[in-house]
N, C-alpha and C. Protein backbone atom coordinates (compact mmCIF):
# COMPACT_ATOMS: atom_id res chain seq x y z
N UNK A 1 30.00 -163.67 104.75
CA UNK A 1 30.55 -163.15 103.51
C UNK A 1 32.03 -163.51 103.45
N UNK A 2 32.55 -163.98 102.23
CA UNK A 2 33.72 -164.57 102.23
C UNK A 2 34.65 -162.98 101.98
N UNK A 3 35.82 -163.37 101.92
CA UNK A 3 37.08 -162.41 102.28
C UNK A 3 36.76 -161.68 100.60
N UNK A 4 37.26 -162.51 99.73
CA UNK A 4 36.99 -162.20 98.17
C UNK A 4 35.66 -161.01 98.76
N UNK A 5 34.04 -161.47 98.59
CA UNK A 5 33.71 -160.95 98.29
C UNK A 5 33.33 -159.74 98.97
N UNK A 6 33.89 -159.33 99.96
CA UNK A 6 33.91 -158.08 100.67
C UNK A 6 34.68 -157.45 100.72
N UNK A 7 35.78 -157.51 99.86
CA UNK A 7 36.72 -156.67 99.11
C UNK A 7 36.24 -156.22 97.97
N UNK A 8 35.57 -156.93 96.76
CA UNK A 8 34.90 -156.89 96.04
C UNK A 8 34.04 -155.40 96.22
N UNK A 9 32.65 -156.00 97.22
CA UNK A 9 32.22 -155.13 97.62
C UNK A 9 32.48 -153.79 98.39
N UNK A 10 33.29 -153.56 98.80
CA UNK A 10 33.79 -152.19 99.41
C UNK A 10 34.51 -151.62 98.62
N UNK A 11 35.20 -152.19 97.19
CA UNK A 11 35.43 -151.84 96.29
C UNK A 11 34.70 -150.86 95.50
N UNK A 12 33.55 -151.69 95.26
CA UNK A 12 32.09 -151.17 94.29
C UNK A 12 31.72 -149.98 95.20
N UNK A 13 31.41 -150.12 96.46
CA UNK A 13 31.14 -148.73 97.37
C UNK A 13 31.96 -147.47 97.30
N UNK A 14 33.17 -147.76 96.89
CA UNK A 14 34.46 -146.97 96.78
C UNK A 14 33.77 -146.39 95.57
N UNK A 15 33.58 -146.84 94.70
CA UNK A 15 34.15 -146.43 93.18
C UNK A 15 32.43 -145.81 92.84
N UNK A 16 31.18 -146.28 93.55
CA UNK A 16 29.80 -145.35 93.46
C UNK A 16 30.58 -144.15 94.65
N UNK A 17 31.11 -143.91 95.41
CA UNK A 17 31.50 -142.75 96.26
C UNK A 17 32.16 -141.71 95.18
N UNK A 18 33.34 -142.47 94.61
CA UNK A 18 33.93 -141.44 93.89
C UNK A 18 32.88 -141.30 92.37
N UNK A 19 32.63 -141.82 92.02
CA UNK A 19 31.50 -141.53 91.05
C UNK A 19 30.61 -140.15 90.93
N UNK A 20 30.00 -140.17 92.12
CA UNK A 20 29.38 -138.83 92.61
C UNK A 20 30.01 -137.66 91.97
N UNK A 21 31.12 -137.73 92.24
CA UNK A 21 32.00 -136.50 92.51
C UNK A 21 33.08 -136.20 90.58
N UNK A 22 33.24 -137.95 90.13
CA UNK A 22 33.44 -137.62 88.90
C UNK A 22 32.80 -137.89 88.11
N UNK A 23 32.99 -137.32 86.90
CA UNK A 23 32.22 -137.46 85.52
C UNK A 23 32.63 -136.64 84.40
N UNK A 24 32.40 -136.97 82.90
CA UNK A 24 33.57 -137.22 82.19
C UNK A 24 32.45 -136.10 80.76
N UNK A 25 33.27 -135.26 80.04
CA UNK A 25 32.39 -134.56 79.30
C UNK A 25 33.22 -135.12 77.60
N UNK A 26 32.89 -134.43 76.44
CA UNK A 26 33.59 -134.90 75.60
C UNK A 26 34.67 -134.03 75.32
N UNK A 27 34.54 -132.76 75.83
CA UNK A 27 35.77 -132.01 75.88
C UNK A 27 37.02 -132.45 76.91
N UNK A 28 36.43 -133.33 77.93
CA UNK A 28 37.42 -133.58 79.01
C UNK A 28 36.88 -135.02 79.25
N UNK A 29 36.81 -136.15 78.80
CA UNK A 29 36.53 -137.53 78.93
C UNK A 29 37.12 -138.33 80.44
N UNK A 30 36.53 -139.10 81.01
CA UNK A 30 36.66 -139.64 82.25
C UNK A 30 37.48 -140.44 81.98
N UNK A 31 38.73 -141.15 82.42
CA UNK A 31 39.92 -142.07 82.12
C UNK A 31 39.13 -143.14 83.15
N UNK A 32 38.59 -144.20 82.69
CA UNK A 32 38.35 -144.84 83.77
C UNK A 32 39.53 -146.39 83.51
N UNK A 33 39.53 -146.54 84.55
CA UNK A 33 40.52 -147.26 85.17
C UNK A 33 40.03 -148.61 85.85
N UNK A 34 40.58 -150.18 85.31
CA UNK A 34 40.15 -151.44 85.96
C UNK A 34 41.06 -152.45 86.03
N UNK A 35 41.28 -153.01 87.05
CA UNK A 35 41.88 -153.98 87.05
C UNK A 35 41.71 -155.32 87.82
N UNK A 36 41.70 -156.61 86.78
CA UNK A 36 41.54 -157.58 87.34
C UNK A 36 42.94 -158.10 88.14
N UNK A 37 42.74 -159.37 88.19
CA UNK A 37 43.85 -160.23 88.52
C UNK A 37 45.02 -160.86 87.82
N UNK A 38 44.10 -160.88 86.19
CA UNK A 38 45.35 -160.35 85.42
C UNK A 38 45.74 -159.83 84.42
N UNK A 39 44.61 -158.54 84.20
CA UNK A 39 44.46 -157.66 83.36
C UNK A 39 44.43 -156.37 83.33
N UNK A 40 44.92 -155.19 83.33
CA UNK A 40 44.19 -153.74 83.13
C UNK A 40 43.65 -153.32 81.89
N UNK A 41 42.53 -152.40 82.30
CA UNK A 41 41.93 -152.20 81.34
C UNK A 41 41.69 -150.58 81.84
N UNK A 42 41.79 -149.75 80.32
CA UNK A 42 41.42 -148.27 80.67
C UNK A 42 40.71 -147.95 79.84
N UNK A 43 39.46 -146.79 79.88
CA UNK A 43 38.86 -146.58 79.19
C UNK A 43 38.64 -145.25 78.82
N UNK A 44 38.26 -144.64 78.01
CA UNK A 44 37.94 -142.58 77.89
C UNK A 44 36.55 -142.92 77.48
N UNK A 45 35.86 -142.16 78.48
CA UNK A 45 34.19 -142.02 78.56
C UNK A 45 33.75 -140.47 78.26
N UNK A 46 32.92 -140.46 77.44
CA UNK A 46 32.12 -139.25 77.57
C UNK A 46 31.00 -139.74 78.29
N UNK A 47 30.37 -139.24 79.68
CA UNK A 47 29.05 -139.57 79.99
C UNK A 47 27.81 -138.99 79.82
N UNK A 48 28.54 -137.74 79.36
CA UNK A 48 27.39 -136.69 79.18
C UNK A 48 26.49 -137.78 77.38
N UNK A 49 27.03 -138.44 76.93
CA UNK A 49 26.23 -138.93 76.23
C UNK A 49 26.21 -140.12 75.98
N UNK A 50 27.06 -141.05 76.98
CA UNK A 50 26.82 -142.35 77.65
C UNK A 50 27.86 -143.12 76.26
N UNK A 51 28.93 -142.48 75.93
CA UNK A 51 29.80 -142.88 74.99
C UNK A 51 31.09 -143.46 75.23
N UNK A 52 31.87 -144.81 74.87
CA UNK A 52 33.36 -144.61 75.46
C UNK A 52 33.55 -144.28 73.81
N UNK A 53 34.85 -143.10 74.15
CA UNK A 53 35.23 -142.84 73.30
C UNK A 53 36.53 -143.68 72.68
N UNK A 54 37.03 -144.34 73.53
CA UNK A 54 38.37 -145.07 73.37
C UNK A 54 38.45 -146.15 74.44
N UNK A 55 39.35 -147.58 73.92
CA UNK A 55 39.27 -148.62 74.75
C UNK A 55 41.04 -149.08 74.78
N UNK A 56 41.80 -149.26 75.79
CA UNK A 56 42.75 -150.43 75.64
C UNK A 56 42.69 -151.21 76.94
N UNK A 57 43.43 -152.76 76.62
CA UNK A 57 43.46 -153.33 77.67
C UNK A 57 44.90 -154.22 77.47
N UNK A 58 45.12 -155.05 78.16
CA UNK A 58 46.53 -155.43 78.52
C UNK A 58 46.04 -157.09 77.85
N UNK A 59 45.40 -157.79 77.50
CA UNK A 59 44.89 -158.61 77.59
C UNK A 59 45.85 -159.68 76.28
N UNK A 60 46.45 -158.39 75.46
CA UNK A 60 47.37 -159.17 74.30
C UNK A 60 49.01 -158.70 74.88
N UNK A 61 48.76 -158.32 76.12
CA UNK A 61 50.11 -158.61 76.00
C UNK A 61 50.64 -159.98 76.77
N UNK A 62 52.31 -160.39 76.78
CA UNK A 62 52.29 -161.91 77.38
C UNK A 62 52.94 -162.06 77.77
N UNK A 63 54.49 -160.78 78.01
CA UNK A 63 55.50 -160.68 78.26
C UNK A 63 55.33 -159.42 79.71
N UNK A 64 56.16 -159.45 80.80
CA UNK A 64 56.44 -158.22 81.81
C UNK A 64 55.19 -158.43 83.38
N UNK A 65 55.83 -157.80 83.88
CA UNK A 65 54.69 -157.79 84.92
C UNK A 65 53.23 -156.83 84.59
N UNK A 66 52.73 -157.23 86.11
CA UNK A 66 51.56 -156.66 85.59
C UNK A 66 52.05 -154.87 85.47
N UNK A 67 52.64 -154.06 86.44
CA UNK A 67 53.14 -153.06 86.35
C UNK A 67 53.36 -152.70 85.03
N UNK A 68 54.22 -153.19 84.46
CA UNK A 68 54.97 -152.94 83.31
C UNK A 68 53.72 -153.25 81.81
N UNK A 69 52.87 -153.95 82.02
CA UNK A 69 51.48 -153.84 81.16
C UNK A 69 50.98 -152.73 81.47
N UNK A 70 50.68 -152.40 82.80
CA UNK A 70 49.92 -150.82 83.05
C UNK A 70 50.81 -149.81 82.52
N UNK A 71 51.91 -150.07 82.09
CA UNK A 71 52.21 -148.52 81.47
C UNK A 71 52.20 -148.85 80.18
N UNK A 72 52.06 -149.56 79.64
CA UNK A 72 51.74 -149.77 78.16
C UNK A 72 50.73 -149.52 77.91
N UNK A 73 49.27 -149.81 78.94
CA UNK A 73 48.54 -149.35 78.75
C UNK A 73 47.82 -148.12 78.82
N UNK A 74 48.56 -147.10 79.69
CA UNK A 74 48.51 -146.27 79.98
C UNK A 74 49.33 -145.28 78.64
N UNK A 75 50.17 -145.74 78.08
CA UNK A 75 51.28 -145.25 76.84
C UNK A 75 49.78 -145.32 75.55
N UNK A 76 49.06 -146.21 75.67
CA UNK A 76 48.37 -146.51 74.98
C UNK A 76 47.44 -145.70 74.53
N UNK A 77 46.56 -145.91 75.61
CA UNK A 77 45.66 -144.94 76.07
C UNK A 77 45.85 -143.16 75.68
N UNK A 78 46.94 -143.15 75.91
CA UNK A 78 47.31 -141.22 75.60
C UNK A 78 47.47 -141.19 74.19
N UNK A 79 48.04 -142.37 73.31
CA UNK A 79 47.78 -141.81 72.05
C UNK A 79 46.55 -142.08 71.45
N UNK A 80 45.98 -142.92 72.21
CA UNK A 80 44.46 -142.71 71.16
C UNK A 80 43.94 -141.48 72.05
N UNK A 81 43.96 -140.90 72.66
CA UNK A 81 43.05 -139.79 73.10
C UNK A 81 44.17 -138.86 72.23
N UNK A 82 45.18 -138.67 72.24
CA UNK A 82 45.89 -137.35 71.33
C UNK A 82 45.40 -137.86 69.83
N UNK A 83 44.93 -139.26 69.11
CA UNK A 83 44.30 -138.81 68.85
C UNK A 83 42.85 -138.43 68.02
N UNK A 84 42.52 -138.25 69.11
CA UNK A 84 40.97 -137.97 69.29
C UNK A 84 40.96 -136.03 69.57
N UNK A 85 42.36 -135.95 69.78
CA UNK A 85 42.35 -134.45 69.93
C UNK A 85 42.04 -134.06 71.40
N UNK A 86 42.29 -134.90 72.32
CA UNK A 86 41.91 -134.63 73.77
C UNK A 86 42.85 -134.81 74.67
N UNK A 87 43.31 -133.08 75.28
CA UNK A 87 44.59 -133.44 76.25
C UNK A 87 44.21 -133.39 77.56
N UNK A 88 43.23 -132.95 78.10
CA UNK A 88 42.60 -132.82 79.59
C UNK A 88 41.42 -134.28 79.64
N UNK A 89 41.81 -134.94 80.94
CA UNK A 89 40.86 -136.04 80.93
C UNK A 89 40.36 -135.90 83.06
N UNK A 90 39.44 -136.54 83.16
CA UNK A 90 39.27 -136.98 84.88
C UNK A 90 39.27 -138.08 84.68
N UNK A 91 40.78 -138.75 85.72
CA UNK A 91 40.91 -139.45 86.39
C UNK A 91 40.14 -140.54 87.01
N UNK A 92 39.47 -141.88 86.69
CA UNK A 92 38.89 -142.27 87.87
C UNK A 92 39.69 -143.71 88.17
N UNK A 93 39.90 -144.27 89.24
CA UNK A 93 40.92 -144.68 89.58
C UNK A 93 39.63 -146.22 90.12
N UNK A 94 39.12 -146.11 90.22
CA UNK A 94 37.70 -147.35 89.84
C UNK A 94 37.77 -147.62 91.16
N UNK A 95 37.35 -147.25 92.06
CA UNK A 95 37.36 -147.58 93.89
C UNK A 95 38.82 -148.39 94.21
N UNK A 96 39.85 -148.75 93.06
CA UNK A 96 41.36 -148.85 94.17
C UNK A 96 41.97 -148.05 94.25
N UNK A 97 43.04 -148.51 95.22
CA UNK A 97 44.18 -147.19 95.83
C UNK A 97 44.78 -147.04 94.73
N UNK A 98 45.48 -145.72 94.45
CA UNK A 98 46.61 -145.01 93.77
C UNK A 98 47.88 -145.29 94.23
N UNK A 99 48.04 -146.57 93.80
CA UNK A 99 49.63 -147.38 93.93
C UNK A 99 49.77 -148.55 93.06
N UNK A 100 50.45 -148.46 92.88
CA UNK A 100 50.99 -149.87 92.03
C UNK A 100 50.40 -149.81 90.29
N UNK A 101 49.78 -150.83 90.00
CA UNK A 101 49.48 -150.78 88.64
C UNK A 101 48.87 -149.57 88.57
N UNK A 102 47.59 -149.24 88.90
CA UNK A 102 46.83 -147.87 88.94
C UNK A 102 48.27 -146.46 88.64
N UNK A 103 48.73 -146.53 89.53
CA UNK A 103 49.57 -145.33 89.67
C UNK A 103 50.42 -145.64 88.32
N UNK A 104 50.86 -146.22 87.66
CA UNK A 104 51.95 -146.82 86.78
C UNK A 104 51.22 -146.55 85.61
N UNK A 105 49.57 -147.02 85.59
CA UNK A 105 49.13 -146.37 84.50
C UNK A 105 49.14 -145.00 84.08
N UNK A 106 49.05 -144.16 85.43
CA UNK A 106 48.55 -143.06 85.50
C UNK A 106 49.63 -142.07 85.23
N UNK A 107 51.10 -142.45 85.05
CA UNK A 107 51.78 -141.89 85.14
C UNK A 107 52.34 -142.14 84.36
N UNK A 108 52.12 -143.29 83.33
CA UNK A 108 52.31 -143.72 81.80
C UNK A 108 51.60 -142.26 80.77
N UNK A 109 50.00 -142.87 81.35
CA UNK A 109 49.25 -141.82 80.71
C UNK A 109 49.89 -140.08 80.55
N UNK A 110 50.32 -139.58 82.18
CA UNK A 110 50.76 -138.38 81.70
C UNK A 110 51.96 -138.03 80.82
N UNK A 111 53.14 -139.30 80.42
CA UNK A 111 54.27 -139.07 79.80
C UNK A 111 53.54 -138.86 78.66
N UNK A 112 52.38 -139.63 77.93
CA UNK A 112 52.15 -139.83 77.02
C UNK A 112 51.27 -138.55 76.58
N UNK A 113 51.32 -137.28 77.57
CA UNK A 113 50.71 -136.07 77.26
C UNK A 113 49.23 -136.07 77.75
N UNK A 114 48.58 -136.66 78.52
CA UNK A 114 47.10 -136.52 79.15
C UNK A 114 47.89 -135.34 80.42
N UNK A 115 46.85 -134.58 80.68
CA UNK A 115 46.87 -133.85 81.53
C UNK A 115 45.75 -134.20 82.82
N UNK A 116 45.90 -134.48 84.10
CA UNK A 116 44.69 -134.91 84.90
C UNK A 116 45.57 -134.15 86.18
């Protein structure tokens, strides 16, 4: 198995582990969280009825690092859920660590009034 894809994969194991444990209602929608190599993408899920309620991704922007896209997208993200009328969300951080872009989103998102 090459290096790529067993990062890949222990990734996907990560993110069915935390899965278990989260899940996303329409009163409190799941923030799910992705990132490629050179994109983030966040999403607000209701699962209780297999809905995303809201989408942004970084994909138009062309200017800044990737950091500096994750909080735009994360800036993003909080106003379409405010509004959708939704200030409590769960977190899912998609099987990576809570650093860098992830964290930058996440902490975009709370300026922007999400509560997690």
């Amino acid at each position: 198995m090459e290096k790529s894809q067993y990062k890949t994969s222990m990734r996907t194991k990560r993110h069915n582990r935390l899965r278990h444990k989260v899940s996303g209602t329409a009163a409190r929608p799941r923030l799910a969280v992705f990132r490629s190599n050179k994109f983030v993408y966040a999403q607000l899920i209701d699962d209780e009825n297999g809905k995303t309620l809201a989408a942004v991704d970084s994909r138009k922007e062309t200017k800044g690092t990737a950091v500096e896209k994750a909080k735009t997208v994360g800036a993003e993200i909080a106003k379409k859920a405010g509004a959708l009328k939704v200030e409590e969300v769960v977190f899912d951080r998609g099987g990576f660590r809570y650093q860098g872009i992830v964290a930058a989103l996440a902490d975009a998102a709370r300026e922007g009034g999400l509560k997690f």
